[in-house]
N, C-alpha and C. Protein backbone atom coordinates (compact mmCIF):
# COMPACT_ATOMS: atom_id res chain seq x y z
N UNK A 1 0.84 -1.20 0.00
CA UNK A 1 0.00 0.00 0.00
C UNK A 1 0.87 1.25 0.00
N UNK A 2 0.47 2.16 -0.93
CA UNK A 2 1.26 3.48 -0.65
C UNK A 2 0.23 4.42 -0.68
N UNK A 3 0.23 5.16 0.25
CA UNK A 3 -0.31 6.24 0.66
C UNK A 3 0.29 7.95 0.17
N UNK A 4 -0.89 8.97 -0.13
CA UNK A 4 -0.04 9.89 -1.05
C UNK A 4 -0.50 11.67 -0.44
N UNK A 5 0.22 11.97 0.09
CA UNK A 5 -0.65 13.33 0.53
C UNK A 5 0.69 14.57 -0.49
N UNK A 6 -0.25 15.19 -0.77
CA UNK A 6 -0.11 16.70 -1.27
C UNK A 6 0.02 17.88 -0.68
N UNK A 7 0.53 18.88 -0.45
CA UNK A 7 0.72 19.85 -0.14
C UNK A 7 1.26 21.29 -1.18
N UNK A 8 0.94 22.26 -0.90
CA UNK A 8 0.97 23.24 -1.74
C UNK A 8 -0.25 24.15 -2.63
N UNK A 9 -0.57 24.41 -3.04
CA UNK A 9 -1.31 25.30 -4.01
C UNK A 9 -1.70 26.36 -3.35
N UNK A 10 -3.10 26.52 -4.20
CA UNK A 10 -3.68 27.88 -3.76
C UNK A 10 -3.99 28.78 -4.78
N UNK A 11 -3.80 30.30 -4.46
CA UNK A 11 -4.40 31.51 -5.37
C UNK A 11 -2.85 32.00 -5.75
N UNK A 12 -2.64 32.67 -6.97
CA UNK A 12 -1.37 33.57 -7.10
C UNK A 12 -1.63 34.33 -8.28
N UNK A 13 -1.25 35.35 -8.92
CA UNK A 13 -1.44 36.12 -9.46
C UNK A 13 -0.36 35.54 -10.92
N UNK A 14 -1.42 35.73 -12.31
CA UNK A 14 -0.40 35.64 -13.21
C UNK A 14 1.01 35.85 -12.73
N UNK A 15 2.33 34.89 -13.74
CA UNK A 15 3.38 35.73 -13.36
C UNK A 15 3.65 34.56 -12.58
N UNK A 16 3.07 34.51 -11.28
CA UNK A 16 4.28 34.45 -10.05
C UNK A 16 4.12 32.24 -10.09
N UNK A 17 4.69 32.39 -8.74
CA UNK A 17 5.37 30.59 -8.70
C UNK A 17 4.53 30.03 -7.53
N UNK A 18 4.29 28.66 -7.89
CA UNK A 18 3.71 27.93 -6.71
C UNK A 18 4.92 26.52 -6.63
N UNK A 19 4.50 25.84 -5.54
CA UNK A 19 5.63 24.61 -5.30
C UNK A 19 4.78 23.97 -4.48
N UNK A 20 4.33 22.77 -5.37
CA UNK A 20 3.77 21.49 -5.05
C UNK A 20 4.15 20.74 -4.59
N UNK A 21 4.02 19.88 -3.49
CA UNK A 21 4.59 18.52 -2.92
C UNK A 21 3.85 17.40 -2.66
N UNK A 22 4.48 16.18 -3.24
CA UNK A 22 3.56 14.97 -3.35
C UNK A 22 4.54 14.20 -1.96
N UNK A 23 4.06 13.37 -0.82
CA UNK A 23 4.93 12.82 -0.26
C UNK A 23 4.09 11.36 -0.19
N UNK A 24 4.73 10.77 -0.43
CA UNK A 24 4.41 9.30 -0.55
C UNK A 24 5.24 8.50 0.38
N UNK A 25 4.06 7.45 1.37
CA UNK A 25 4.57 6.73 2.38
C UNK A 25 4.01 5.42 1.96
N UNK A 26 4.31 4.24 3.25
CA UNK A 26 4.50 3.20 2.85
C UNK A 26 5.41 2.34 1.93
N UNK A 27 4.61 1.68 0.98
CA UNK A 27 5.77 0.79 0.17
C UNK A 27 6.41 1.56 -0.92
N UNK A 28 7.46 2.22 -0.08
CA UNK A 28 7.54 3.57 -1.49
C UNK A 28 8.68 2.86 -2.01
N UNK A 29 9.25 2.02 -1.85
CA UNK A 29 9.97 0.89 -2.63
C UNK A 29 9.53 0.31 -3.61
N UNK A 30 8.14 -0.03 -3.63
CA UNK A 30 8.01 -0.08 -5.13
C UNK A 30 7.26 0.74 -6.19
N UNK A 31 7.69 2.21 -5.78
CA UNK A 31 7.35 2.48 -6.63
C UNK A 31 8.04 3.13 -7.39
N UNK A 32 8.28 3.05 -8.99
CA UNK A 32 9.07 3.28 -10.04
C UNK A 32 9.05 4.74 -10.97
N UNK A 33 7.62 5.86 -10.29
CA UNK A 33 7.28 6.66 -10.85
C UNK A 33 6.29 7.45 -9.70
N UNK A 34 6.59 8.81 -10.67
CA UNK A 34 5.14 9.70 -9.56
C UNK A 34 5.15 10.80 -10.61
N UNK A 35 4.09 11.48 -10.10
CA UNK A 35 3.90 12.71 -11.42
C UNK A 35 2.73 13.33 -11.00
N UNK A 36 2.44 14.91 -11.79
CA UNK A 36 1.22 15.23 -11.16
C UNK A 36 0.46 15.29 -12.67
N UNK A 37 -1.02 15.11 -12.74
CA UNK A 37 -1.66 15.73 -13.78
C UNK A 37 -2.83 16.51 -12.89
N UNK A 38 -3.38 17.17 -13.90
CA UNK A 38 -4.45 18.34 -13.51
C UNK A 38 -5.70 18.66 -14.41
N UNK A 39 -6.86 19.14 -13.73
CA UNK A 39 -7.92 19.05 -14.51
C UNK A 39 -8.70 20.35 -14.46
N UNK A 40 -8.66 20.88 -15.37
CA UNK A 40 -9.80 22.46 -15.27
C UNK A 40 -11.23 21.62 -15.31
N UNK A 41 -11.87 22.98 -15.09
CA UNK A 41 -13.54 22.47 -15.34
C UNK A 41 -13.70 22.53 -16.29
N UNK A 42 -14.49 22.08 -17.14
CA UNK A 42 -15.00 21.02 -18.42
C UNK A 42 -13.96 20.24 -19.22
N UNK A 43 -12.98 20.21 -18.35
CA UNK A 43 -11.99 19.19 -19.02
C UNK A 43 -11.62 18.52 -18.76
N UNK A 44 -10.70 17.55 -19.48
CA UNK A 44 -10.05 16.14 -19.12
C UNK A 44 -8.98 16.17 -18.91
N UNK A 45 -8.93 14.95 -17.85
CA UNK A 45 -7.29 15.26 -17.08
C UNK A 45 -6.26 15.35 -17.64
N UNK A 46 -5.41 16.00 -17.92
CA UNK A 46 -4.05 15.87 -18.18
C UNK A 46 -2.82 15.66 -17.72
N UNK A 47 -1.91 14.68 -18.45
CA UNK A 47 -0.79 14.52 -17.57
C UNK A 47 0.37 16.41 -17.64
N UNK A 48 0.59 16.65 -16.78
CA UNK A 48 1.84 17.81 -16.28
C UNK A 48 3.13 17.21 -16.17
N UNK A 49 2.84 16.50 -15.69
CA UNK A 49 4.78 15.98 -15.51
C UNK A 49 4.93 14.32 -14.68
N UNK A 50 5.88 13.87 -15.38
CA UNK A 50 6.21 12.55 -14.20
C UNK A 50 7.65 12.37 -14.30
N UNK A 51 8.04 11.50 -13.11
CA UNK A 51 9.61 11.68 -13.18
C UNK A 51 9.49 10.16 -12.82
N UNK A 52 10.70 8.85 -13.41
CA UNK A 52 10.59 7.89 -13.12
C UNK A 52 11.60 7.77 -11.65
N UNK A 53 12.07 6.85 -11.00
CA UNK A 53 13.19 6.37 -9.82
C UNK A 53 14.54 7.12 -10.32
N UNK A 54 14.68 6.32 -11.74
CA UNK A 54 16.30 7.02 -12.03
C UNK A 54 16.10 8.64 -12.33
N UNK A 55 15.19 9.04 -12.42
CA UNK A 55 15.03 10.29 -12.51
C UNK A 55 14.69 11.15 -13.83
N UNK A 56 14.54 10.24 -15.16
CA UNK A 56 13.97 10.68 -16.18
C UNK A 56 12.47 11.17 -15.89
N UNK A 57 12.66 12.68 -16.77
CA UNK A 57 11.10 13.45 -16.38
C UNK A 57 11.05 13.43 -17.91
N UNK A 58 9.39 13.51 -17.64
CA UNK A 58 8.73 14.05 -19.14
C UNK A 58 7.79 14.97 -18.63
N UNK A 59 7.31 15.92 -19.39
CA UNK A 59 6.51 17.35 -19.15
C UNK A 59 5.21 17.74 -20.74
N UNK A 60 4.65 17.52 -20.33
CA UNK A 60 3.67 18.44 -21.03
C UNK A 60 4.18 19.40 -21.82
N UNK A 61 3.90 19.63 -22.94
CA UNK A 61 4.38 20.95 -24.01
C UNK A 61 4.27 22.23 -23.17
N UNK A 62 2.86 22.20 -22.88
CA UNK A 62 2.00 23.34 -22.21
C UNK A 62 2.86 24.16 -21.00
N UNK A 63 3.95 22.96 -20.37
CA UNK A 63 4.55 23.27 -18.99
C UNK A 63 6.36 23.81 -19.14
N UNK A 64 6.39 22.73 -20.46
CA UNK A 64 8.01 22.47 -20.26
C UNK A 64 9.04 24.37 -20.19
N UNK A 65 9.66 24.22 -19.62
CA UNK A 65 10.48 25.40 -19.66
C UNK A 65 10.03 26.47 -18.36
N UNK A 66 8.76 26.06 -17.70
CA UNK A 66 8.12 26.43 -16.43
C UNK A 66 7.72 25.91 -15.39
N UNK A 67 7.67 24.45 -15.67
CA UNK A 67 7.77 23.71 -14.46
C UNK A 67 9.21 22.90 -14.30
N UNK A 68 9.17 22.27 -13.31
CA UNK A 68 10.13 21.55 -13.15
C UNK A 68 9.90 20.65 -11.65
N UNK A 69 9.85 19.29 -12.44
CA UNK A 69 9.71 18.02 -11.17
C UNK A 69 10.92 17.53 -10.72
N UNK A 70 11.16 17.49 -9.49
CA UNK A 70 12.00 17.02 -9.06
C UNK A 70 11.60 15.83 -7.83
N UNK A 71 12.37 14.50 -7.53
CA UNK A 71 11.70 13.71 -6.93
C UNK A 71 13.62 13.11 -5.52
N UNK A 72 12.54 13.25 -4.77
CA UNK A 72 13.80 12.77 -3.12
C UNK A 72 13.23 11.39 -2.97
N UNK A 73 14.59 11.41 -1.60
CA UNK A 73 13.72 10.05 -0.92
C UNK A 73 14.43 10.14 0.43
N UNK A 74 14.02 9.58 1.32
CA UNK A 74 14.67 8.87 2.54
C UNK A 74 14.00 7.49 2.61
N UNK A 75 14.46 7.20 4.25
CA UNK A 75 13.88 5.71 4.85
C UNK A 75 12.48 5.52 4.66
N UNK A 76 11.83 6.95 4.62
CA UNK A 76 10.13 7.23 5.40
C UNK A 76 9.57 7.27 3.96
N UNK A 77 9.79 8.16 3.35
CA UNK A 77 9.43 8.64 2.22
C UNK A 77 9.69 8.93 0.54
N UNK A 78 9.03 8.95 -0.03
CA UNK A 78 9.40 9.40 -1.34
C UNK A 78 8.57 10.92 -1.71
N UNK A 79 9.41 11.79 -2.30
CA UNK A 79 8.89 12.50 -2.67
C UNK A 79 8.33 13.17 -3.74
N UNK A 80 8.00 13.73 -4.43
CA UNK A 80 7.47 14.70 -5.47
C UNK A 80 7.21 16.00 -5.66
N UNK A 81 8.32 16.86 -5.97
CA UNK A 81 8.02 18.69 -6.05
C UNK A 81 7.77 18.74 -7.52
N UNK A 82 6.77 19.64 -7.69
CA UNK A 82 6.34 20.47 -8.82
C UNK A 82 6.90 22.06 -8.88
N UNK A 83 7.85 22.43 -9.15
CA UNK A 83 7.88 23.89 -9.28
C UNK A 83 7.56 24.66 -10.14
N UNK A 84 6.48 25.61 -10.17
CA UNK A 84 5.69 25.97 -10.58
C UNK A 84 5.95 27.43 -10.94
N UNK A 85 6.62 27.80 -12.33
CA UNK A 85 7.04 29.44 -12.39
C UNK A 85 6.14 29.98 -13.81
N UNK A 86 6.41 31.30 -13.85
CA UNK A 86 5.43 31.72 -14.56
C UNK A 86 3.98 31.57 -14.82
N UNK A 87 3.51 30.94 -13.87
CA UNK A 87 1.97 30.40 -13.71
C UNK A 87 0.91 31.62 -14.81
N UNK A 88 0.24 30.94 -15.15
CA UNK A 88 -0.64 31.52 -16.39
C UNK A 88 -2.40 31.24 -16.04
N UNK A 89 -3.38 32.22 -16.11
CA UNK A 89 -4.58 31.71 -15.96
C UNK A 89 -4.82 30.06 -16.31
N UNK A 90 -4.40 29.45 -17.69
CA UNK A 90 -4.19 28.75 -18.33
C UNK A 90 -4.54 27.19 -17.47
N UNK A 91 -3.42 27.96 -16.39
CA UNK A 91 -2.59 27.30 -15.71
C UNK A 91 -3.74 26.50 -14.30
N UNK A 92 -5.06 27.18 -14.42
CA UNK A 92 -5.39 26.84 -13.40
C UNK A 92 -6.06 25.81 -13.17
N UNK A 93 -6.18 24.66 -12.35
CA UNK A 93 -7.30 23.40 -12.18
C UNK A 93 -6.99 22.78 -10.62
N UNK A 94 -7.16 21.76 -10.52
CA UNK A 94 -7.22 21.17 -9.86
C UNK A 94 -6.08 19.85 -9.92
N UNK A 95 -4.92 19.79 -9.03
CA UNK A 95 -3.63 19.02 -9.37
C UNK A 95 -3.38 17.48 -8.25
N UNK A 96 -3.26 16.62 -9.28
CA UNK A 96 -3.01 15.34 -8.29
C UNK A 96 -2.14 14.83 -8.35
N UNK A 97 -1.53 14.23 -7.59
CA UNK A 97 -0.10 13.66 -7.40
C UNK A 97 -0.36 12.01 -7.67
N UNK A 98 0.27 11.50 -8.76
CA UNK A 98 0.01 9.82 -9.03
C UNK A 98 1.39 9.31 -8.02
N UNK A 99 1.09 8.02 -8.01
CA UNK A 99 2.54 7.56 -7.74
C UNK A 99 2.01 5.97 -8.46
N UNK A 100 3.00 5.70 -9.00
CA UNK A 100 3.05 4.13 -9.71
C UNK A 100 3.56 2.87 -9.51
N UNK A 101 2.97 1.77 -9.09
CA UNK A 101 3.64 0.74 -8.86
C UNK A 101 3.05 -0.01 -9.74
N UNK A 102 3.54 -1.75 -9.79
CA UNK A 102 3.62 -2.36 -11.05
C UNK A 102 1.81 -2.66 -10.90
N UNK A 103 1.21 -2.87 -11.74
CA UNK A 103 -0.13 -2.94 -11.92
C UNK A 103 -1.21 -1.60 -11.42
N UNK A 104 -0.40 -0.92 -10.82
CA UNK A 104 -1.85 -0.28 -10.05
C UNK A 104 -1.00 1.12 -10.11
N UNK A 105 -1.96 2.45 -9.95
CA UNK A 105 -1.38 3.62 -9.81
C UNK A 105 -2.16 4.11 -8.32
N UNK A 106 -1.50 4.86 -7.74
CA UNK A 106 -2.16 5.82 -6.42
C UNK A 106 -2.18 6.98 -6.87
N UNK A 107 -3.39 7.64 -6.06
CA UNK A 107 -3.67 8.61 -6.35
C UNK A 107 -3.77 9.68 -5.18
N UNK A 108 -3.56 11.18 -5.13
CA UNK A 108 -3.38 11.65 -3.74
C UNK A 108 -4.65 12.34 -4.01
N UNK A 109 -5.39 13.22 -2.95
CA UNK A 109 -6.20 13.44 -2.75
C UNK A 109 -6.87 15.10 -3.81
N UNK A 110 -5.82 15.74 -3.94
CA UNK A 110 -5.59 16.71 -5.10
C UNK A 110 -5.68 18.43 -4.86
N UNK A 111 -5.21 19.49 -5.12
CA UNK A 111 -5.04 20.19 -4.58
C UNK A 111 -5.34 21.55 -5.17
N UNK A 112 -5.78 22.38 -5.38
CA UNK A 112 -6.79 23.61 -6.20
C UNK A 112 -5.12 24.67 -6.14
N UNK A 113 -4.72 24.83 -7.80
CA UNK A 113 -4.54 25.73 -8.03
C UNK A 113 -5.01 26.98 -8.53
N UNK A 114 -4.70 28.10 -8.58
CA UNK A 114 -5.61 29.28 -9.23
C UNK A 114 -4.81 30.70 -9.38
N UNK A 115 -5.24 30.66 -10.56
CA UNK A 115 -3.88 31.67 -11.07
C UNK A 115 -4.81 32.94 -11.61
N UNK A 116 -5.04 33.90 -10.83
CA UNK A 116 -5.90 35.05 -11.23
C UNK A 116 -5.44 36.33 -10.72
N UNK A 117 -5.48 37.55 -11.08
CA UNK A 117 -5.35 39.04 -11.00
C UNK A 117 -6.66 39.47 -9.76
């Protein structure tokens, strides 16, 4: 079982930066991947970013050159940061943190970004 809590978001004004955190407990040994995707209203989810164990990321067109995932670990935990620059109305939905193990994906509970003047 791996368990997945989120931290971060909120309101920010075009322009500025948010920094997401996925922390994943339990069997974070097996898991080989984590990533966040995000969903506006009337739309379908999209993947934002995932980073595998060895540390290969892939990014969304929409993101690349403004976000940036980076993933830790210790004994306890694994982690997942989203850094979040130049944020754009665009930019705004609702963000979940996956984490992946072999057959099954977790999902964290998800976290309201919002990027408005």
């Amino acid at each position: 079982q791996v368990q997945l809590v989120e931290s971060g978001g909120g309101l920010v004004q075009p322009g500025g930066s948010l920094r997401l955190s996925c922390a994943a407990s339990g069997s974070i040994f097996s898991i080989y991947a984590m990533g966040w995707y995000r969903q506006a209203p009337g739309k379908q989810r999209e993947l934002v970013a995932n980073i595998t164990s060895d540390g290969t990321t892939n990014y969304a067109d929409s993101v690349k050159g403004r976000f940036t995932l980076s993933l830790s670990r210790d004994m306890a935990k694994k982690t997942a940061v989203l850094q979040m620059n130049s944020l754009q109305p665009e930019d705004t939905a609702v963000y979940s943190c996956n984490g992946d193990v072999l057959g099954f994906r977790y999902w964290g509970q998800g976290t309201q970004v919002t990027v408005s003047s």
